[in-house]
Protein backbone atom coordinates (compact mmCIF):
# COMPACT_ATOMS: atom_id res chain seq x y z
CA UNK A 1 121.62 102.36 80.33
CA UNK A 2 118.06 101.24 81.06
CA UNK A 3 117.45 97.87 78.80
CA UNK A 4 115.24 97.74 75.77
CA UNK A 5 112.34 95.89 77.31
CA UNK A 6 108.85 95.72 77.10
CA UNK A 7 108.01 96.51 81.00
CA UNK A 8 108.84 99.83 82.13
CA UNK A 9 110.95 100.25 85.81
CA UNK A 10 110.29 102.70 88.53
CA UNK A 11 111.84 103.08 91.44
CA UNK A 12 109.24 104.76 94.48
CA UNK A 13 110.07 105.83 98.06
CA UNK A 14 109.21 103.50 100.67
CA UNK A 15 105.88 104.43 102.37
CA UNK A 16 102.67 103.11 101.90
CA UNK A 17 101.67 106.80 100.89
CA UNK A 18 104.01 106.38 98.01
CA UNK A 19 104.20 102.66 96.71
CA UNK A 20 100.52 101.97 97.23
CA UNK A 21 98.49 103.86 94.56
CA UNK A 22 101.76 103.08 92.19
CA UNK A 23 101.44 99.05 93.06
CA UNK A 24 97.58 99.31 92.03
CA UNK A 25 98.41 101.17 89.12
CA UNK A 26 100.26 98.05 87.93
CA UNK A 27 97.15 95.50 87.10
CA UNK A 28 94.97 97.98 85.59
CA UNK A 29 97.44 99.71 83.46
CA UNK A 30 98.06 96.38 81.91
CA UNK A 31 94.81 95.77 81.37
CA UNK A 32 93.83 99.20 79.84
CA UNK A 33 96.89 99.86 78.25
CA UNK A 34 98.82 96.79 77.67
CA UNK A 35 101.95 98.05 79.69
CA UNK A 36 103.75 96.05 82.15
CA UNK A 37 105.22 98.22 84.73
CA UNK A 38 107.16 97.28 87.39
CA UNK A 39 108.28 99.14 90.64
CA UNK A 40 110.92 99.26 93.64
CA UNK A 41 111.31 101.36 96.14
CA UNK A 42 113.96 103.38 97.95
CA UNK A 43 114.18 104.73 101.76
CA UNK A 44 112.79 107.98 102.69
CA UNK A 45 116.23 109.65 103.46
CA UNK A 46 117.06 108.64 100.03
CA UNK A 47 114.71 109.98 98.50
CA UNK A 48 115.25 113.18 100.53
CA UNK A 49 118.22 113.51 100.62
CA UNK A 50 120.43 110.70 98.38
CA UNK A 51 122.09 110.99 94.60
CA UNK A 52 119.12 111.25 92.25
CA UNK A 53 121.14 110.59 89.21
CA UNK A 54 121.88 106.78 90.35
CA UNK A 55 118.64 105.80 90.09
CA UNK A 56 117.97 108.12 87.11
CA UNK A 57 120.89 105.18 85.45
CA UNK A 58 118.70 102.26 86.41
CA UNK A 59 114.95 103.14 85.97
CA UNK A 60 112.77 104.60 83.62
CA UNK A 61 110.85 106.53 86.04
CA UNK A 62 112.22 108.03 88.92
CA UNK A 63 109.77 109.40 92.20
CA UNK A 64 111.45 112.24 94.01
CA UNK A 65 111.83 115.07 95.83
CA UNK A 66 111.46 118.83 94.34
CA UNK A 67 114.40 120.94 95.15
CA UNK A 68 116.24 118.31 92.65
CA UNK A 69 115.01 119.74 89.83
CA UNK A 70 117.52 122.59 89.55
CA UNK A 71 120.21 119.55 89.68
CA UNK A 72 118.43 117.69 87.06
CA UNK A 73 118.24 121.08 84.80
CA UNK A 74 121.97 121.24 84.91
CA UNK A 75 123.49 117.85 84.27
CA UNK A 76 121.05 116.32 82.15
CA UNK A 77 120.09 112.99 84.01
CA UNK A 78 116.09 113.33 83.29
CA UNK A 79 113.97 114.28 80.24
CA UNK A 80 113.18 117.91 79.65
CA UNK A 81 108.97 116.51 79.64
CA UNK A 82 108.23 120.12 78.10
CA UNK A 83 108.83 117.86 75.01
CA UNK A 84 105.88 116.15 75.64
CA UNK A 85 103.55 118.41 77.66
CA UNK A 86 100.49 119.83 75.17
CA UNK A 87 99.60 123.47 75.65
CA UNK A 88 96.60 121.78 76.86
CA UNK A 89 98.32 119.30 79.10
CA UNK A 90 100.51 122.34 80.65
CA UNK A 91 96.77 124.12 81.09
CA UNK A 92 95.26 121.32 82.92
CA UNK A 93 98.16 120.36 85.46
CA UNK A 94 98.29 124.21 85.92
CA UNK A 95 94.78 124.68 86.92
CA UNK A 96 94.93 121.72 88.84
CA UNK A 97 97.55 122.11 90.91
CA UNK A 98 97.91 121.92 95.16
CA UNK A 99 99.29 125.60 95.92
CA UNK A 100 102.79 125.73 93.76
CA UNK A 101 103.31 122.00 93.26
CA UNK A 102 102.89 122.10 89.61
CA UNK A 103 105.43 125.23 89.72
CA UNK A 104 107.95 123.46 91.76
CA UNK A 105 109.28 120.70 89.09
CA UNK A 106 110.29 123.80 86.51
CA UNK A 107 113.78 124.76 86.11
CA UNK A 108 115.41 126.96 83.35
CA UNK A 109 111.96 127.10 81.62
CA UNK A 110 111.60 123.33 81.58
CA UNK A 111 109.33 120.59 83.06
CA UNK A 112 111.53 117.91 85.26
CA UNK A 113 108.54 115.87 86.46
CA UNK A 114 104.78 115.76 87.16
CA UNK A 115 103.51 116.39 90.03
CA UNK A 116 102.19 112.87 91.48
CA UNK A 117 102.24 114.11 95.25
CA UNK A 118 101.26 116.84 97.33
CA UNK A 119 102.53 117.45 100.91
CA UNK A 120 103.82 120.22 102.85
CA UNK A 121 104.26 121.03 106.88
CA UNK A 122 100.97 120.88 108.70
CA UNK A 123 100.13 120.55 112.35
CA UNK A 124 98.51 117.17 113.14
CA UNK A 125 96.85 116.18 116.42
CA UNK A 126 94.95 113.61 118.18
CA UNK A 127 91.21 114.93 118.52
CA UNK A 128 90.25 112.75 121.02
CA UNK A 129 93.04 113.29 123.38
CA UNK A 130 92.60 117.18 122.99
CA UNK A 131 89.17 116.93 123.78
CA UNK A 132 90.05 114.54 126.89
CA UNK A 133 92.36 117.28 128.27
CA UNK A 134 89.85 120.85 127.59
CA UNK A 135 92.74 121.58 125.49
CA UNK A 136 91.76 123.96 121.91
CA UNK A 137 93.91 123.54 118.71
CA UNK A 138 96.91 126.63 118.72
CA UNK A 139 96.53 129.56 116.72
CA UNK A 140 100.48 130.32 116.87
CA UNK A 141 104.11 129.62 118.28
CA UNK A 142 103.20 131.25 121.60
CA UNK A 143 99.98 128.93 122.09
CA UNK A 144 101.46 126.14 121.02
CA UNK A 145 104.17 126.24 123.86
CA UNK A 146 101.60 127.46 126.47
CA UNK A 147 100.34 123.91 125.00
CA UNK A 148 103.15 122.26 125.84
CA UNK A 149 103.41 123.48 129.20
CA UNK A 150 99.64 122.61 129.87
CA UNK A 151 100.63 119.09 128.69
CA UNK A 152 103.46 117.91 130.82
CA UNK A 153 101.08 119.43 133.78
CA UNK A 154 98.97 116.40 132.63
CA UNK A 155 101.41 113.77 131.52
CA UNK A 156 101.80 114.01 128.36
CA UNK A 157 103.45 116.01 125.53
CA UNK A 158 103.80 118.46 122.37
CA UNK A 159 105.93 117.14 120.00
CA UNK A 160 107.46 117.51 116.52
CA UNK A 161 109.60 115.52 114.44
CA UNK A 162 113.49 116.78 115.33
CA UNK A 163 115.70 115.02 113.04
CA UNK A 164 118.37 116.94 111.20
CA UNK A 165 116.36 117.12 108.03
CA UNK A 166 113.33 117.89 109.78
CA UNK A 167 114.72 120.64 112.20
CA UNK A 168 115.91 122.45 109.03
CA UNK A 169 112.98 122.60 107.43
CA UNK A 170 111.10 123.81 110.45
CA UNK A 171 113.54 125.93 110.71
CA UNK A 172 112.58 127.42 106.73
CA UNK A 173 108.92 127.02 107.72
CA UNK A 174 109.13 129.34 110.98
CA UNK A 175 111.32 131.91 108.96
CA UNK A 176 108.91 131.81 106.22
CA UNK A 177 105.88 132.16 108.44
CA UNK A 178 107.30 135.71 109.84
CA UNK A 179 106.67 137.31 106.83
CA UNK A 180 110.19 137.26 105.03
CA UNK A 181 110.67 135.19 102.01
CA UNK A 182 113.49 132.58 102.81
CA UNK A 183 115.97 133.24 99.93
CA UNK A 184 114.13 136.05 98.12
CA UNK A 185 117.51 137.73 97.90
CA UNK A 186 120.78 136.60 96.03
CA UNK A 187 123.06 137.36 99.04
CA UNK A 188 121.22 135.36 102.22
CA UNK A 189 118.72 132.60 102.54
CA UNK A 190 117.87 134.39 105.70
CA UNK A 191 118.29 137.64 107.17
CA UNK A 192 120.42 137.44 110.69
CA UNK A 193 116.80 139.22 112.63
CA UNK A 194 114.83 136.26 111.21
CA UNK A 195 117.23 133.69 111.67
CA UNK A 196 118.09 134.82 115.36
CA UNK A 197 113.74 134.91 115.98
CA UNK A 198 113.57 131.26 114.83
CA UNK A 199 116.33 130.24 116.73
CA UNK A 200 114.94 131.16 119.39
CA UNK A 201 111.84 130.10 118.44
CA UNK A 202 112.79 126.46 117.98
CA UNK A 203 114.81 125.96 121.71
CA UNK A 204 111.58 127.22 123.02
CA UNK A 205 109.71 124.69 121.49
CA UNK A 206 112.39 121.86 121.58
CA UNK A 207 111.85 122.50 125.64
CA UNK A 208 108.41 121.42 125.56
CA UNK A 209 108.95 118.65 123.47
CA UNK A 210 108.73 115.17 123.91
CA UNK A 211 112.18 113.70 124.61
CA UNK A 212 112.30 111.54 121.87
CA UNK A 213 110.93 113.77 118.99
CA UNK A 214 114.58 114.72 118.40
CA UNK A 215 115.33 111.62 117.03
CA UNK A 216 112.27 111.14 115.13
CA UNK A 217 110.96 111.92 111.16
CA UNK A 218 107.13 112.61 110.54
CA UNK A 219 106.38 108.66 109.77
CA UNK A 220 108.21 107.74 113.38
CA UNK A 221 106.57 110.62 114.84
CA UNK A 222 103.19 110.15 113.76
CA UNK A 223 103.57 105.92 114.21
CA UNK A 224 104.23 107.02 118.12
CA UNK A 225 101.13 109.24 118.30
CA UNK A 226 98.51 106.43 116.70
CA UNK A 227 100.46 103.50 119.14
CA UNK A 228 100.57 105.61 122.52
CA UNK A 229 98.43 108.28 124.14
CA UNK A 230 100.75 110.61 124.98
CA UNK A 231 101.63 112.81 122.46
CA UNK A 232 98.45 115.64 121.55
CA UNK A 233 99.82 117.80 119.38
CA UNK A 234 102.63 118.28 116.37
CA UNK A 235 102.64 121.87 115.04
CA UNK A 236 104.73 121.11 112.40
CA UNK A 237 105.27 118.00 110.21
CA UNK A 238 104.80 117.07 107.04
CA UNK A 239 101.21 115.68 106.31
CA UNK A 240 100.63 112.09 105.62
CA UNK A 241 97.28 110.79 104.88
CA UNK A 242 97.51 107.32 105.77
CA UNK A 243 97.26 108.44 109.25
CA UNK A 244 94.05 110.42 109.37
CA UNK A 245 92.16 107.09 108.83
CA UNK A 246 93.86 104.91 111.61
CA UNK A 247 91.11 102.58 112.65
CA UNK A 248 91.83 102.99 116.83
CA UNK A 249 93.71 106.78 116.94
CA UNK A 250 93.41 108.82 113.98
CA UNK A 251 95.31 112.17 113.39
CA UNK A 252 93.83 114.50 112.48
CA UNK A 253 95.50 117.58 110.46
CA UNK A 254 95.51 120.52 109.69
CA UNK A 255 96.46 124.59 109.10
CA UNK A 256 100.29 124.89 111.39
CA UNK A 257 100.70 127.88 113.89
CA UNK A 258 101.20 131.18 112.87
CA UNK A 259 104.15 132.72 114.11
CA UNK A 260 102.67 136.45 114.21
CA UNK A 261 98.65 136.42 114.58
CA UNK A 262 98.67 139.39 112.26
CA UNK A 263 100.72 136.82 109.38
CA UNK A 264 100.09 133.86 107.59
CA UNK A 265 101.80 130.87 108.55
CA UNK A 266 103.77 129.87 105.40
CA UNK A 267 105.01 126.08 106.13
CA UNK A 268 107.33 123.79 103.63
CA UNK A 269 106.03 122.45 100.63
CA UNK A 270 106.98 118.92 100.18
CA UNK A 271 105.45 116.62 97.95
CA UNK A 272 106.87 114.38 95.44
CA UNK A 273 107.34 114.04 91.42
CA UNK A 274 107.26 111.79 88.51
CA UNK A 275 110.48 112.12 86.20
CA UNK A 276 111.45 109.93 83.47
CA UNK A 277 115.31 108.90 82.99
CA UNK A 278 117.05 110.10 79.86
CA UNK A 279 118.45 106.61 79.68
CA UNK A 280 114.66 104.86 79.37
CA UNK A 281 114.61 103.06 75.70
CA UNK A 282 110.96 104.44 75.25
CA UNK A 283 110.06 107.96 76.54
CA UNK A 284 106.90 108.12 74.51
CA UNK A 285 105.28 105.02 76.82
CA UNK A 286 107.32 106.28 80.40
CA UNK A 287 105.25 109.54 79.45
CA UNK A 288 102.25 108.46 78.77
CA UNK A 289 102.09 106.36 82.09
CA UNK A 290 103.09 109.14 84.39
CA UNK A 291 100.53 110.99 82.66
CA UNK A 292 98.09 108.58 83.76
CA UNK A 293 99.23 108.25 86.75
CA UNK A 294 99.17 112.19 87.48
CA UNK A 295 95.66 112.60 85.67
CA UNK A 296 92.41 113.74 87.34
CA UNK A 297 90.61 109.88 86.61
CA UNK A 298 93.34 107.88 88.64
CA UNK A 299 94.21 110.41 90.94
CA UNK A 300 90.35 111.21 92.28
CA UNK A 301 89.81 107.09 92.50
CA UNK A 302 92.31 104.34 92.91
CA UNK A 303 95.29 106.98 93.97
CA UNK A 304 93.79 107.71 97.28
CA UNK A 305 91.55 104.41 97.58
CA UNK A 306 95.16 102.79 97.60
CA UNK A 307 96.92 104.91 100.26
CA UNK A 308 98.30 107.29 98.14
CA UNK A 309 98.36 111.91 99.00
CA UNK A 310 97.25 112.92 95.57
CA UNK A 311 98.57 116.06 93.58
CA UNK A 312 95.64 116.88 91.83
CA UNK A 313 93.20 119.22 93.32
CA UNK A 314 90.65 117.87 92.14
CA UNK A 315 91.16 115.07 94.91
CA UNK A 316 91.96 117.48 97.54
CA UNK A 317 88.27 119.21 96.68
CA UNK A 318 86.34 115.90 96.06
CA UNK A 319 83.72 115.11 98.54
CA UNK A 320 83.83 111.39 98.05
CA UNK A 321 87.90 111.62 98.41
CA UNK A 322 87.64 113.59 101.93
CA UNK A 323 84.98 111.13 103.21
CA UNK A 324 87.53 108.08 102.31
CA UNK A 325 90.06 109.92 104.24
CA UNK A 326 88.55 112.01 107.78
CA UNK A 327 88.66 115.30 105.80
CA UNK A 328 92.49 115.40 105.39
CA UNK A 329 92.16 117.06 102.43
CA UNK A 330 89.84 119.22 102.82
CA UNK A 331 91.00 120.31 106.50
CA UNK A 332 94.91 121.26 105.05
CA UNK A 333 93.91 122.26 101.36
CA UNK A 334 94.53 126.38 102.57
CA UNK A 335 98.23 125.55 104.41
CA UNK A 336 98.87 124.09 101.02
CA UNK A 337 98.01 126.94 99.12
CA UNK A 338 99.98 129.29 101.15
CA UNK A 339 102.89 127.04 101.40
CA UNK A 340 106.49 127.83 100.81
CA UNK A 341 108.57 126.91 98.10
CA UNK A 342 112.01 126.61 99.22
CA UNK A 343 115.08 126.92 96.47
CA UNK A 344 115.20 125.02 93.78
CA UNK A 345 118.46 125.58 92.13
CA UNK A 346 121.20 123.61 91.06
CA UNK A 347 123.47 123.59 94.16
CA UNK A 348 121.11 123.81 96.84
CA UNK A 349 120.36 120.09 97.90
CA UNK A 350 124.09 119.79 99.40
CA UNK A 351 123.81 123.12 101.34
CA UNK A 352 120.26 121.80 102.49
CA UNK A 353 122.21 118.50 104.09
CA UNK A 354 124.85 120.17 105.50
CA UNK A 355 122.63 122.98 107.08
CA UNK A 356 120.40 120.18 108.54
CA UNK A 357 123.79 118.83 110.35
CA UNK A 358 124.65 122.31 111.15
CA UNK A 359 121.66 123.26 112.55
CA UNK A 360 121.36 120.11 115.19
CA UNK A 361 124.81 120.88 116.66
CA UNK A 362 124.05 124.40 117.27
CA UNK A 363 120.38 123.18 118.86
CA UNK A 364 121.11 120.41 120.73
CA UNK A 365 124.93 120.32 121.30
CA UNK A 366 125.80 124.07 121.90
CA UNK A 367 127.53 125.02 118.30
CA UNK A 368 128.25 128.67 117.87
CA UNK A 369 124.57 130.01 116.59
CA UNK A 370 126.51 132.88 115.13
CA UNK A 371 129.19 131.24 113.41
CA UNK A 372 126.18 128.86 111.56
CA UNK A 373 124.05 131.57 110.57
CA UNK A 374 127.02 133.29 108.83
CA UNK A 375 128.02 129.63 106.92
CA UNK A 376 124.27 129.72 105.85
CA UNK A 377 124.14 133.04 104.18
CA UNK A 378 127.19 133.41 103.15
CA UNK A 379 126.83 129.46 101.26
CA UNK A 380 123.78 130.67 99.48
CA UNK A 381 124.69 133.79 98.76
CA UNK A 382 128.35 132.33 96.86
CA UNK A 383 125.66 129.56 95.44
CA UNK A 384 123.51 131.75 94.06
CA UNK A 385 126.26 134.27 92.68
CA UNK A 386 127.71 130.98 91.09
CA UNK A 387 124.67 130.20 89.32
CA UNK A 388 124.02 133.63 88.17
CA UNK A 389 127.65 133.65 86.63
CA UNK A 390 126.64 130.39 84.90
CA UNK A 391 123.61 131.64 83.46
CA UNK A 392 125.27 134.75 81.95
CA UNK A 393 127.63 132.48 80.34
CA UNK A 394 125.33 130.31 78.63
């Protein structure tokens, strides 16, 4: 159980993007409020990926990722916050939301978190080295490999971030982006003419990649681009701000390819929220500071003044916020609107990893496509028949 003290624990992921805004929180909390907080952090795979509920034991507030919240509704490790939320609180984060970020930390009819973060897959290039090159930012898939190809001709490379996590969620971005809703229906995630298009899709673009992007996540990806010149575009990654105001290389971001120029391109939603344990000693002050911390004042100053990717759009639509950070939010405000929301239900986090294991053999080490494709729908569509059969038995 989290001890009866008088500071409050969080535990954050471990990016500047995360832990900044949260460290300068600390001081003037304090001083406004009286409130000693105090924060770790965690790696990014964990917070991906790793047991929620562990951390959940040992902190009072907990940063993470989304699609836990349908684990969290079901074995009871974080505070229902609908407890706490005022019709007037639920109206504001509502109205303030980035695309469905407020929508993605509801489960059951219940609020799991605040939205603190907003990210999703963008595309993300260097300007400079485009205009160097005559080459013009892709419109779709098709342009962004005639990109490719037009690179090597000239040395360098197209690139996006191919680690098994990453791949997957690509993978749910492409499908998305073609017009179908990935896991719309009970009995597939995706149908097998999608599915086989994005597979497709993805070796295509894998070809023209740079060699090492396989083994890289967005941070290592986007680290590369602002150290070297020789990577000019990334159609696909998910968005971090810190790197649109590089002092020598800036990225700079923005709406990912379409897939079909007729269709939107519907890309990831990422993003992170604020939960507080059901083992905290005092749920009335964790709430209050995540409050805080989520609220228009902090998030439209300090938040981003410290490094952080706010979730309030009031940030993303503030003049003096874009001018502090090269129009990042401004320039991939519309791809967050139209983003994805991937599943959110209790179950689907493990099938997530596996797939993103799955996926990379059949890519990159000749699996059966077929035989993964089948495992896919038919492990969502047994999930999601589980959890209906739970539900009716409540």
């Amino acid at each position: 159980m989290v001890a009866d003290t008088s500071a409050l624990r969080g535990v954050a992921w471990d990016h500047r993007r995360c832990w900044g805004p949260l460290d300068a929180s600390v001081p003037i909390y304090a001083e406004t409020h009286g409130r000693q907080v105090v924060w770790e952090r965690r790696s990014l795979y964990s917070f991906g990926e790793g047991n929620l509920d562990e951390y959940a034991a040992r902190y009072d507030l907990v940063i993470f990722d989304h699609p836990f919240v349908g684990e969290a509704a079901q074995r009871g490790y974080l505070l229902d916050l609908t407890d706490f939320v005022t019709a007037a609180d639920r109206e504001r984060f509502a109205a303030d939301s980035v695309g469905a970020s407020w929508q993605s930390y509801w489960a059951d009819d219940r609020l799991w978190a605040l939205p603190i973060d907003a990210a999703g897959q963008t595309a993300a290039w260097r300007a400079d080295l485009m205009d160097r090159h005559g080459f013009d930012v892709p419109a779709t898939i098709e342009g962004v490999i005639a990109l490719g190809e037009a690179a090597r001709a000239r040395g360098c490379w197209m690139a996006f971030p191919g680690k098994p996590t990453d791949l997957f969620c690509c993978f749910l971005s492409l499908a998305a982006s073609t017009g179908e809703t990935p896991g719309e229906r009970a009995d597939r995630l995706v149908s097998e003419e999608t599915a086989g298009q994005v597979m497709e899709l993805l070796r295509r673009l894998i070809a023209q990649a740079h060699p090492e992007a396989r083994h890289w996540n967005p941070i290592q990806c986007f680290d590369h681009m602002v150290a070297n010149d020789d990577i000019v575009y990334v159609p696909y990654a998910f968005n971090y701000i810190n790197y649109a105001t590089h002092p020598a290389r800036p990225l700079t971001f923005g709406g990912p390819p379409k897939v079909f120029a007729d269709r939107p391109a519907r890309a990831l939603l990422g993003g992170a929220g604020i939960g507080i344990s059901a083992e905290t000693a005092d749920p009335e002050a964790a709430y209050a500071y995540a409050a805080w911390l989520c609220g228009q004042d902090f998030q439209t100053g300090e938040y981003v003044r410290a490094g952080g990717q706010p979730a309030s759009r009031a940030a993303w639509q503030s003049a003096q916020c874009n001018a502090l950070t090269g129009n990042f939010l401004a320039n991939t405000l519309a791809a967050m609107d139209d983003a994805y929301l991937r599943p959110t239900f209790d179950g689907f986090v493990p099938l997530f990893r596996e797939a993103t294991h799955r996926i990379t053999a059949v890519i990159h080490d000749e699996a059966p496509e077929a035989a993964f494709l089948s495992w896919l729908n038919d492990s969502y569509g047994a999930l999601r028949e589980g959890t209906a059969r739970t539900v009716a038995a409540q």
